[in-house]
PDB file of N, CA and C in Angstrom:
ATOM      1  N   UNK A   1       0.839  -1.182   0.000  1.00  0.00           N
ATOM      2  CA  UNK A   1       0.000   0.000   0.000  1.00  0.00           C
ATOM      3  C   UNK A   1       0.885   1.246   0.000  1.00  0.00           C
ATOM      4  N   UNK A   2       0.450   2.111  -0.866  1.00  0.00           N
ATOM      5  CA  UNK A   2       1.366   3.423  -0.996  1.00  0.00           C
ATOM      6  C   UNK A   2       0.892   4.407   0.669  1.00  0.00           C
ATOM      7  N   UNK A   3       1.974   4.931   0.910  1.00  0.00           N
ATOM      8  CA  UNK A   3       1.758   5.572   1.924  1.00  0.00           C
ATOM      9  C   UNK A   3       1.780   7.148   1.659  1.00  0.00           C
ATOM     10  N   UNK A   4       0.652   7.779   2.177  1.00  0.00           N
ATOM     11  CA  UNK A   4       0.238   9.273   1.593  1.00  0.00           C
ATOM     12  C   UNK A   4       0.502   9.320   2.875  1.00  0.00           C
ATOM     13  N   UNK A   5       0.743  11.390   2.488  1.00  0.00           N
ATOM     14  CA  UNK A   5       0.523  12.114   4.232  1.00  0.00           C
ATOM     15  C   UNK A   5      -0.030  13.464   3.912  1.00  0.00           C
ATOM     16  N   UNK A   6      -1.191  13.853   4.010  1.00  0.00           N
ATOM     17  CA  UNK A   6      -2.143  14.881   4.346  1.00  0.00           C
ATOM     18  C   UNK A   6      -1.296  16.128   4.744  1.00  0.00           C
ATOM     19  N   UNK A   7      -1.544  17.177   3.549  1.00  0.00           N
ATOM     20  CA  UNK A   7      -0.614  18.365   4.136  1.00  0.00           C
ATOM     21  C   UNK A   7      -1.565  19.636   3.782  1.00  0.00           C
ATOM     22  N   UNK A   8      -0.847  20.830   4.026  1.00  0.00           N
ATOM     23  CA  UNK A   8      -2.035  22.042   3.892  1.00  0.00           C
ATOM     24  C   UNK A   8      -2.201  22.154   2.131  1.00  0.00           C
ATOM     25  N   UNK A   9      -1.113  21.814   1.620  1.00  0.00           N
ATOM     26  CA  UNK A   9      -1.685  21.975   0.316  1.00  0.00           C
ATOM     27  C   UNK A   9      -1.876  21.003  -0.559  1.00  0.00           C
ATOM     28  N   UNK A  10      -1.726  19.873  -0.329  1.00  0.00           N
ATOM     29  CA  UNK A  10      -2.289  18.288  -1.143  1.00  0.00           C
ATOM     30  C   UNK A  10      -2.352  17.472  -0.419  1.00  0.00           C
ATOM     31  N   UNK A  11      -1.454  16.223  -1.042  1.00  0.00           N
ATOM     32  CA  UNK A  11      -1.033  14.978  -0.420  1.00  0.00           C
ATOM     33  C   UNK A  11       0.516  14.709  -1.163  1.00  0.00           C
ATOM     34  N   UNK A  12       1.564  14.368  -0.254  1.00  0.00           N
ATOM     35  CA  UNK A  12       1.996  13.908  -0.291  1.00  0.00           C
ATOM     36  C   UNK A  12       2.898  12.436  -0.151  1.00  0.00           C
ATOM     37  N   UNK A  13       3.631  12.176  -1.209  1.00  0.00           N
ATOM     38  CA  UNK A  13       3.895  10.428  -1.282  1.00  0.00           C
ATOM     39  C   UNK A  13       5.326  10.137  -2.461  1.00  0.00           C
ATOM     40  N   UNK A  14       5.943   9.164  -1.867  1.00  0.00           N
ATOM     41  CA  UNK A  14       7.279   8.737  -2.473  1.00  0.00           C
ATOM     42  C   UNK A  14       7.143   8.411  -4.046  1.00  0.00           C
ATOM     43  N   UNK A  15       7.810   8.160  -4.504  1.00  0.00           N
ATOM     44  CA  UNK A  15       7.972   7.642  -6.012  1.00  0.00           C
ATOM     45  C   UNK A  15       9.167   6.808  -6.244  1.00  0.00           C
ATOM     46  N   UNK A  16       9.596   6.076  -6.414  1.00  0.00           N
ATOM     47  CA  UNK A  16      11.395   5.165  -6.996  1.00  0.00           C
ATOM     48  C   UNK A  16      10.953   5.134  -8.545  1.00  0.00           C
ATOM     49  N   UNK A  17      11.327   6.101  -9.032  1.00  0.00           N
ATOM     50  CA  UNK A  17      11.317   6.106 -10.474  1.00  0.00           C
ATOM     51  C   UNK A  17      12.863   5.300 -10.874  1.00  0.00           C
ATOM     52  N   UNK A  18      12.097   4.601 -11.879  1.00  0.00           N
ATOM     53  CA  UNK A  18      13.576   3.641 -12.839  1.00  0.00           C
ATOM     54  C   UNK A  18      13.442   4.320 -14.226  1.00  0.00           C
ATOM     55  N   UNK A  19      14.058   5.431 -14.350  1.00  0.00           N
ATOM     56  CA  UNK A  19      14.477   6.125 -15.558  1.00  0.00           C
ATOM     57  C   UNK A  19      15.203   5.275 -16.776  1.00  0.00           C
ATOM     58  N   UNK A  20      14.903   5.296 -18.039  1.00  0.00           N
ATOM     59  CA  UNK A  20      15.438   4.133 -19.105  1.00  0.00           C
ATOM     60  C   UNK A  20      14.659   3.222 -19.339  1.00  0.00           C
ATOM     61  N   UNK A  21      13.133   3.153 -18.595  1.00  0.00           N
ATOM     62  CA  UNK A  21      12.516   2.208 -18.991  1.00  0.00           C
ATOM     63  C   UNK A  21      11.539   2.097 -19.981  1.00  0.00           C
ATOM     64  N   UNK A  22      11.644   0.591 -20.967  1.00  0.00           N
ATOM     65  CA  UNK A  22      11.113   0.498 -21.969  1.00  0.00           C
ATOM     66  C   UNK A  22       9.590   1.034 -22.023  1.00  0.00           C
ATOM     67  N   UNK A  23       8.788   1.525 -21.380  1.00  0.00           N
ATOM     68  CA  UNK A  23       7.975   2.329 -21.566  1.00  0.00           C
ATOM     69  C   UNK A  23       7.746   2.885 -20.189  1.00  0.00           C
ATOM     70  N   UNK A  24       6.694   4.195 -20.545  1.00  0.00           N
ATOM     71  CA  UNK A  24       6.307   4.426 -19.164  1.00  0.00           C
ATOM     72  C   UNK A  24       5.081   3.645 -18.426  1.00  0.00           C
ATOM     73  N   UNK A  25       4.938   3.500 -17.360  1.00  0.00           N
ATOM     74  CA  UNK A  25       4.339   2.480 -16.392  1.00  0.00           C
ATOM     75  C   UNK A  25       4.204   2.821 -14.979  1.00  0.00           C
ATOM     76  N   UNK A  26       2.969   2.454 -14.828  1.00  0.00           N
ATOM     77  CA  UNK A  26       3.126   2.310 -12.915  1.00  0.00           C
ATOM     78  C   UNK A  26       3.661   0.524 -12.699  1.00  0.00           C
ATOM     79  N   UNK A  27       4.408   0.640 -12.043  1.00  0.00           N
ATOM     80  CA  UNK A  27       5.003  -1.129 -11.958  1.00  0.00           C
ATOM     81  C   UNK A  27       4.803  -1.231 -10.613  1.00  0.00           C
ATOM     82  N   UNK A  28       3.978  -0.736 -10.067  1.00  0.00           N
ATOM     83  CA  UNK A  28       3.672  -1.275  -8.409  1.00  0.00           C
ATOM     84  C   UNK A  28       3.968  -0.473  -7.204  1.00  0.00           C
ATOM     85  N   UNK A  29       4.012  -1.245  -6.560  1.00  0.00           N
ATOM     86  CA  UNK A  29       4.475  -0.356  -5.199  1.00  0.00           C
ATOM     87  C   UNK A  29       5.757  -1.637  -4.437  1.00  0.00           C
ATOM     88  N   UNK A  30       6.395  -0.299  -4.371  1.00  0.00           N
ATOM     89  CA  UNK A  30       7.811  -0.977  -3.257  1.00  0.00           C
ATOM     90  C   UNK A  30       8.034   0.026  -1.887  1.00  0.00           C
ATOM     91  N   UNK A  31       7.935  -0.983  -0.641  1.00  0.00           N
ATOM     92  CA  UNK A  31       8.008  -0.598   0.650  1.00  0.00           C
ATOM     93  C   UNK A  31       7.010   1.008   0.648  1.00  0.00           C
ATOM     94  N   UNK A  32       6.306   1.096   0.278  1.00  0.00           N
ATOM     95  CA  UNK A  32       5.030   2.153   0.231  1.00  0.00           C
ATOM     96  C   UNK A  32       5.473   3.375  -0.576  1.00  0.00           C
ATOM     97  N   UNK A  33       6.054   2.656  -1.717  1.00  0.00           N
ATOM     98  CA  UNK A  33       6.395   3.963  -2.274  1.00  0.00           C
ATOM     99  C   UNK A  33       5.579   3.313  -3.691  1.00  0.00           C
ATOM    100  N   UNK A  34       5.310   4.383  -4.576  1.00  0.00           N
ATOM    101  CA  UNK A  34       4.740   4.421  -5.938  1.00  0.00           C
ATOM    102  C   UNK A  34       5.953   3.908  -6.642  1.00  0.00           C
ATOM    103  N   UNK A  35       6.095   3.064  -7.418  1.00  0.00           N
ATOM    104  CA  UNK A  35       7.189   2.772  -8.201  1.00  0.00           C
ATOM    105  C   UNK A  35       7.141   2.868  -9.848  1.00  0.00           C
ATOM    106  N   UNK A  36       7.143   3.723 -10.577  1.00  0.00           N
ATOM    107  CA  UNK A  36       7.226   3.549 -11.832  1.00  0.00           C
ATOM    108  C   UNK A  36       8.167   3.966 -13.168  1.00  0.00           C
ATOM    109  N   UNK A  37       7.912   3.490 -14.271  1.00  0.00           N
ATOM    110  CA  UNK A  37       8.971   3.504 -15.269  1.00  0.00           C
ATOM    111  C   UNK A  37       8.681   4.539 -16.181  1.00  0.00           C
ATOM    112  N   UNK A  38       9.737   5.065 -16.222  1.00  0.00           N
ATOM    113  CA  UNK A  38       9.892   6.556 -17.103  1.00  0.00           C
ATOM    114  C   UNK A  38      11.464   6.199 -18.582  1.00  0.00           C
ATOM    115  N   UNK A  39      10.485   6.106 -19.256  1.00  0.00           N
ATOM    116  CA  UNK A  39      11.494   6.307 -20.657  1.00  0.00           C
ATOM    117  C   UNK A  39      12.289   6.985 -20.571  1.00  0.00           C
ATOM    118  N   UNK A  40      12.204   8.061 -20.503  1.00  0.00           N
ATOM    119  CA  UNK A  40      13.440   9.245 -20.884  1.00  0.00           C
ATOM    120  C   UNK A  40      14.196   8.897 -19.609  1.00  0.00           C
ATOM    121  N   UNK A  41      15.934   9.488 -20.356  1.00  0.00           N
ATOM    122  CA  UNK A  41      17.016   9.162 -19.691  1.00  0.00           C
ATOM    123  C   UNK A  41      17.348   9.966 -18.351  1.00  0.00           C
ATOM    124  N   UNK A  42      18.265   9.814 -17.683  1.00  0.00           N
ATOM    125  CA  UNK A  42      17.624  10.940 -16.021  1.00  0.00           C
ATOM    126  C   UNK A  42      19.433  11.691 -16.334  1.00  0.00           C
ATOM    127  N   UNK A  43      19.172  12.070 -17.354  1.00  0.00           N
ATOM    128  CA  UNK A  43      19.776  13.356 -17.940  1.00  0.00           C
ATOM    129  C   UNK A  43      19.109  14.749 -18.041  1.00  0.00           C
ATOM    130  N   UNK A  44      19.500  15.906 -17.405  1.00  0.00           N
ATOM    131  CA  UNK A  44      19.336  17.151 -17.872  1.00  0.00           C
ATOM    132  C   UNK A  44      17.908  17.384 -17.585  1.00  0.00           C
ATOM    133  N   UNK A  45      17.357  16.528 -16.454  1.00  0.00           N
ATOM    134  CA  UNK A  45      15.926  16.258 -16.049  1.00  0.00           C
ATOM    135  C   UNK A  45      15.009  15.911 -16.632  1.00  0.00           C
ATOM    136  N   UNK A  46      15.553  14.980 -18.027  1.00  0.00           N
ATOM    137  CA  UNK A  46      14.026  15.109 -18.734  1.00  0.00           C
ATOM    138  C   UNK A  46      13.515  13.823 -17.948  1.00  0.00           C
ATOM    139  N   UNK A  47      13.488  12.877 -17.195  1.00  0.00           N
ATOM    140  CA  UNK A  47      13.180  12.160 -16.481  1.00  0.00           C
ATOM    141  C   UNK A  47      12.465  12.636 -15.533  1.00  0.00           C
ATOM    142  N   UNK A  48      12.752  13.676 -15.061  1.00  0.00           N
ATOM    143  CA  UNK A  48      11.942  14.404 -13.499  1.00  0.00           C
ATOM    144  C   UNK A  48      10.144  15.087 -14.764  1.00  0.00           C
ATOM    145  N   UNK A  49      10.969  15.629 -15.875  1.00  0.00           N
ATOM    146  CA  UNK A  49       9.657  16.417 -16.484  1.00  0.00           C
ATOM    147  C   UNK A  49       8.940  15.143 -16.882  1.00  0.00           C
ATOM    148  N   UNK A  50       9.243  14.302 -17.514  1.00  0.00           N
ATOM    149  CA  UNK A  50       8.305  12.920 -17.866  1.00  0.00           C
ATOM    150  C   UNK A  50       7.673  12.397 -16.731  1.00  0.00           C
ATOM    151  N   UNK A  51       7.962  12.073 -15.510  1.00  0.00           N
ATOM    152  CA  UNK A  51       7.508  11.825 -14.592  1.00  0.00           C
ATOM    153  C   UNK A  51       6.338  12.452 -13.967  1.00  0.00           C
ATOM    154  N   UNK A  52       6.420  13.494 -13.949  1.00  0.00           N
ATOM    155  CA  UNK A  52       5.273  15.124 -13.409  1.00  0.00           C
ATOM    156  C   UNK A  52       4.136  14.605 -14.766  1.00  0.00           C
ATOM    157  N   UNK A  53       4.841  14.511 -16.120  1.00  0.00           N
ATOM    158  CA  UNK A  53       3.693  14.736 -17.325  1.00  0.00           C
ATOM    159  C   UNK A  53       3.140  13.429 -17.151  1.00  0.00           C
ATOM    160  N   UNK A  54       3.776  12.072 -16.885  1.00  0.00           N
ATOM    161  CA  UNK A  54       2.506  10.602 -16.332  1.00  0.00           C
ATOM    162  C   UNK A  54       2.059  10.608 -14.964  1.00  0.00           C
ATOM    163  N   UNK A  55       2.185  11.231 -14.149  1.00  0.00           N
ATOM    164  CA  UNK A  55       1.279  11.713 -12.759  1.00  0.00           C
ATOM    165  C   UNK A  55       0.499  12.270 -13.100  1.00  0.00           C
ATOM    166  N   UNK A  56       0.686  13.312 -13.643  1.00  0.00           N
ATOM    167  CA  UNK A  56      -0.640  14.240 -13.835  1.00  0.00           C
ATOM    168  C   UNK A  56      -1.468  13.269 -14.745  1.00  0.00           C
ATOM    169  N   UNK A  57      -1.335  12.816 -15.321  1.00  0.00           N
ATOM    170  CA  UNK A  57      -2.037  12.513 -16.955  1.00  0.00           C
ATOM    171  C   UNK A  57      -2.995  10.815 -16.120  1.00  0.00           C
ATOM    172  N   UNK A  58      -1.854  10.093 -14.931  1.00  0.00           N
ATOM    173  CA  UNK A  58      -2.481   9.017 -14.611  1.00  0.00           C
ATOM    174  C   UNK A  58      -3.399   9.388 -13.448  1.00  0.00           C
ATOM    175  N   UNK A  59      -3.416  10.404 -12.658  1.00  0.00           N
ATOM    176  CA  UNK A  59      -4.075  11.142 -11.627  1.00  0.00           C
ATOM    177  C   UNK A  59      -5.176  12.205 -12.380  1.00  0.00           C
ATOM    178  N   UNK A  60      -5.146  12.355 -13.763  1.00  0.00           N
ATOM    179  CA  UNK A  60      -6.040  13.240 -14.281  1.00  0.00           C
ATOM    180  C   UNK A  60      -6.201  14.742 -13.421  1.00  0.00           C
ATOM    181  N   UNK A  61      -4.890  15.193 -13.544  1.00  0.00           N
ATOM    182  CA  UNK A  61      -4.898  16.674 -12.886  1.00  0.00           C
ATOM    183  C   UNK A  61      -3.993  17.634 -13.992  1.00  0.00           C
ATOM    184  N   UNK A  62      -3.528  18.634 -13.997  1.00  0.00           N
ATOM    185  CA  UNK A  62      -2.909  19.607 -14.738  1.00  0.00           C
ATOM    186  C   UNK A  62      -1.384  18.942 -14.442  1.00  0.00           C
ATOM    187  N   UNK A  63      -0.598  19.345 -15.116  1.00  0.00           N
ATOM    188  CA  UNK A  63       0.567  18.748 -14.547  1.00  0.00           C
ATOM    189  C   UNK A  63       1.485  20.098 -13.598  1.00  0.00           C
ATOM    190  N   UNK A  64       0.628  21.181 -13.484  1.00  0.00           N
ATOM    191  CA  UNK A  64       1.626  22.414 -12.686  1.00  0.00           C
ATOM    192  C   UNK A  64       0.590  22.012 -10.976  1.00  0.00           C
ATOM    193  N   UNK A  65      -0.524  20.880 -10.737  1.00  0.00           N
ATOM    194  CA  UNK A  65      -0.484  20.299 -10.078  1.00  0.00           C
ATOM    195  C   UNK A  65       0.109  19.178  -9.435  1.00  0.00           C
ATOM    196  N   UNK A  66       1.303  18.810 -10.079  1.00  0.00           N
ATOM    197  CA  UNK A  66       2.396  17.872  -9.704  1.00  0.00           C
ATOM    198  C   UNK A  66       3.732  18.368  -9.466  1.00  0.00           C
ATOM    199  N   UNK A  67       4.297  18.395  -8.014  1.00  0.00           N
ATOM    200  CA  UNK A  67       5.240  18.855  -7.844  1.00  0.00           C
ATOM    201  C   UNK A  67       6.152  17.842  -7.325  1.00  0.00           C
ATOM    202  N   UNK A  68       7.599  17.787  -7.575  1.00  0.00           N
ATOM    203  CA  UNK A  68       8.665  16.917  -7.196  1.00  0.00           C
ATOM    204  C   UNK A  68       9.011  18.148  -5.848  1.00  0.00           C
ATOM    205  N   UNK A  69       9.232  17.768  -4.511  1.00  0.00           N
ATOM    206  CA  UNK A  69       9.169  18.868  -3.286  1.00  0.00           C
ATOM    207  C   UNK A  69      10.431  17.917  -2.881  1.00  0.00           C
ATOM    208  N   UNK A  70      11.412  17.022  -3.498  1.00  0.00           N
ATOM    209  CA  UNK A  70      12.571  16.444  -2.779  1.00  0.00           C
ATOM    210  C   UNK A  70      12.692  15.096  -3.827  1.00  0.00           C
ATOM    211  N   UNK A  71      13.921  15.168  -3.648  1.00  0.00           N
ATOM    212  CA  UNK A  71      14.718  13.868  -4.257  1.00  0.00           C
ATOM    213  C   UNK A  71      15.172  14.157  -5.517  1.00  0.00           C
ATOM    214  N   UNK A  72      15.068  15.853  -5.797  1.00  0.00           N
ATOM    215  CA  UNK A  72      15.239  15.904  -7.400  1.00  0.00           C
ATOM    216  C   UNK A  72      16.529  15.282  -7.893  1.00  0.00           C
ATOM    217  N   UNK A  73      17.120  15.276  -7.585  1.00  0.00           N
ATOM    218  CA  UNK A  73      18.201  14.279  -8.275  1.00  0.00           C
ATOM    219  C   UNK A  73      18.902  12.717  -7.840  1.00  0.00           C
ATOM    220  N   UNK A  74      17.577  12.330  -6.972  1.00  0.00           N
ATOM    221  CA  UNK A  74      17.591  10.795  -6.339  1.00  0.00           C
ATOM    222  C   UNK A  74      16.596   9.958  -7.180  1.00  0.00           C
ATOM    223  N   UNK A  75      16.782   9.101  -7.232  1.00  0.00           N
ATOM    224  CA  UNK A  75      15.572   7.820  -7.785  1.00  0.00           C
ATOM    225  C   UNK A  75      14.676   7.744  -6.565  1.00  0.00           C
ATOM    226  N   UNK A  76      14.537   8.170  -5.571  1.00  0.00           N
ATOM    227  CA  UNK A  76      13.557   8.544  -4.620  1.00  0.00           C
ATOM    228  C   UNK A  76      12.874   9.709  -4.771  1.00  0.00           C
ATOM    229  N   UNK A  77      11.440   9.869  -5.420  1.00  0.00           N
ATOM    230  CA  UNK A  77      11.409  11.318  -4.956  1.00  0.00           C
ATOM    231  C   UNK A  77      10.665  11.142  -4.225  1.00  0.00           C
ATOM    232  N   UNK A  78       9.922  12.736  -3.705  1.00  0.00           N
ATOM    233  CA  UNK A  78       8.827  12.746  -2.616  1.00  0.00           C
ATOM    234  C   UNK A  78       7.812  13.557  -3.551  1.00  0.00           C
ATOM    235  N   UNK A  79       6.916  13.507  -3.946  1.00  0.00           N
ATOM    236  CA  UNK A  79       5.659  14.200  -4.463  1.00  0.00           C
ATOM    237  C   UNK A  79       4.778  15.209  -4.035  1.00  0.00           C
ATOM    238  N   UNK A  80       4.426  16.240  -4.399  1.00  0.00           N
ATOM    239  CA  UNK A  80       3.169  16.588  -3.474  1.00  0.00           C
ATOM    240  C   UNK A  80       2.479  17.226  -4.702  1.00  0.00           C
ATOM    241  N   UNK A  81       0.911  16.117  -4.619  1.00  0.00           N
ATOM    242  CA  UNK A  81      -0.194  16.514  -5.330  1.00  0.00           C
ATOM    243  C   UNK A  81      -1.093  16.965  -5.191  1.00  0.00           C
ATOM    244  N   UNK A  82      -1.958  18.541  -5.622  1.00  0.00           N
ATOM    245  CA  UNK A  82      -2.899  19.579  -5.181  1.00  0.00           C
ATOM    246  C   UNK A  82      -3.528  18.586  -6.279  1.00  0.00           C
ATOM    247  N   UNK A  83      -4.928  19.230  -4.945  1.00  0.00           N
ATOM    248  CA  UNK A  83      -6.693  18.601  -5.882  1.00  0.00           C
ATOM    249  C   UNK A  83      -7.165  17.671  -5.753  1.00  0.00           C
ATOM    250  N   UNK A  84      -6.084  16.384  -4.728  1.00  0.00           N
ATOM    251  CA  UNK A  84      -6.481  14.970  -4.789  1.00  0.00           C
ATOM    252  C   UNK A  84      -6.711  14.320  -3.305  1.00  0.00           C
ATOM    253  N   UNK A  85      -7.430  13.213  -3.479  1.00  0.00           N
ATOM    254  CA  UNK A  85      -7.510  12.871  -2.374  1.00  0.00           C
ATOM    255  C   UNK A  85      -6.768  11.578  -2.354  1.00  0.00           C
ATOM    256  N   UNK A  86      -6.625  11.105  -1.513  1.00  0.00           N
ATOM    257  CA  UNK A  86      -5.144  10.004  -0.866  1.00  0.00           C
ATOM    258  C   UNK A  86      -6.043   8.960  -1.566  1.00  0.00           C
ATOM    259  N   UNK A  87      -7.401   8.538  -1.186  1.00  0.00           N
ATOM    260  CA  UNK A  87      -7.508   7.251  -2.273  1.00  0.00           C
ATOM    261  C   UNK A  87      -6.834   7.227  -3.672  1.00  0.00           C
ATOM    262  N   UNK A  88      -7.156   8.854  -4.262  1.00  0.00           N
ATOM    263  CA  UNK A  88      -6.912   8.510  -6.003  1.00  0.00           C
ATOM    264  C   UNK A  88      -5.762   7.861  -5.824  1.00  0.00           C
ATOM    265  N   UNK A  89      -4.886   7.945  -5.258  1.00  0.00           N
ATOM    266  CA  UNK A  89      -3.174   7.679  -5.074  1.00  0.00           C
ATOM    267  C   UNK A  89      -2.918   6.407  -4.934  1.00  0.00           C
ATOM    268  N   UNK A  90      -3.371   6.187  -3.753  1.00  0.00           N
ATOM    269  CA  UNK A  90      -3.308   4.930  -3.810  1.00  0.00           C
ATOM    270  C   UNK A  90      -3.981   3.718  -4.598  1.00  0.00           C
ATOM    271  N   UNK A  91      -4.853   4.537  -5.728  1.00  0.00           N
ATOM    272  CA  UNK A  91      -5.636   3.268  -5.966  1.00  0.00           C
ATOM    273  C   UNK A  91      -4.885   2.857  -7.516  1.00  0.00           C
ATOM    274  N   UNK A  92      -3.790   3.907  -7.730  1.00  0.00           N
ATOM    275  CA  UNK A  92      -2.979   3.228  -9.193  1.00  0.00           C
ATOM    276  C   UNK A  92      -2.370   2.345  -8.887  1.00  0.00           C
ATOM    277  N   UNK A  93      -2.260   1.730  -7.473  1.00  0.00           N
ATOM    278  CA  UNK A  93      -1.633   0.077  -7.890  1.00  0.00           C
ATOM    279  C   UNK A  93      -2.946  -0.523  -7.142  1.00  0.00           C
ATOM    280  N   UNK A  94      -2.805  -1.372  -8.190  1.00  0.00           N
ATOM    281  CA  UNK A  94      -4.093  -2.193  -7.832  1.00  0.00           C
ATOM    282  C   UNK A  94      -3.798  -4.100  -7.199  1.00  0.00           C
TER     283      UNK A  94
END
């Protein structure tokens, strides 16, 4: 189960993005984090911007409602998403 935490301006929650992968994907959850695969290479950030553009797009929000708030240059990030509620989040791994 992904683990959210209730803040004044969304929800926030982890991500282990694997940058290079043959497509993009939610591939599950590891130790309560969102885990998914992002094509583009984790060069020059286009990995961090691909990531924000399949959150938003799999959460059905704007994508200047998806913010990376830590880990920008870790395969860990931390998320924080305005507009949503902690089910939507958790319910992309099924």
């Amino acid at each position: 189960m992904i683990i959210t935490k209730r803040s004044g301006q969304g929800v926030i929650f982890q991500v282990k993005v694997v940058a290079g992968a043959s497509r993009e994907k939610i591939a599950g959850e590891m130790r309560g984090m969102l885990r998914v695969g992002i094509s583009a290479p984790r060069e020059k950030g286009k990995a961090n911007k691909a990531l924000v553009r399949f959150l938003a797009k799999a959460l059905d929000v704007k994508r200047g409602d998806i913010e990376i708030i830590g880990g920008e240059r870790a395969t860990i990030k931390t998320i924080l998403a305005r507009g949503l509620a902690e089910e939507k989040i958790k319910s992309l791994v099924k």
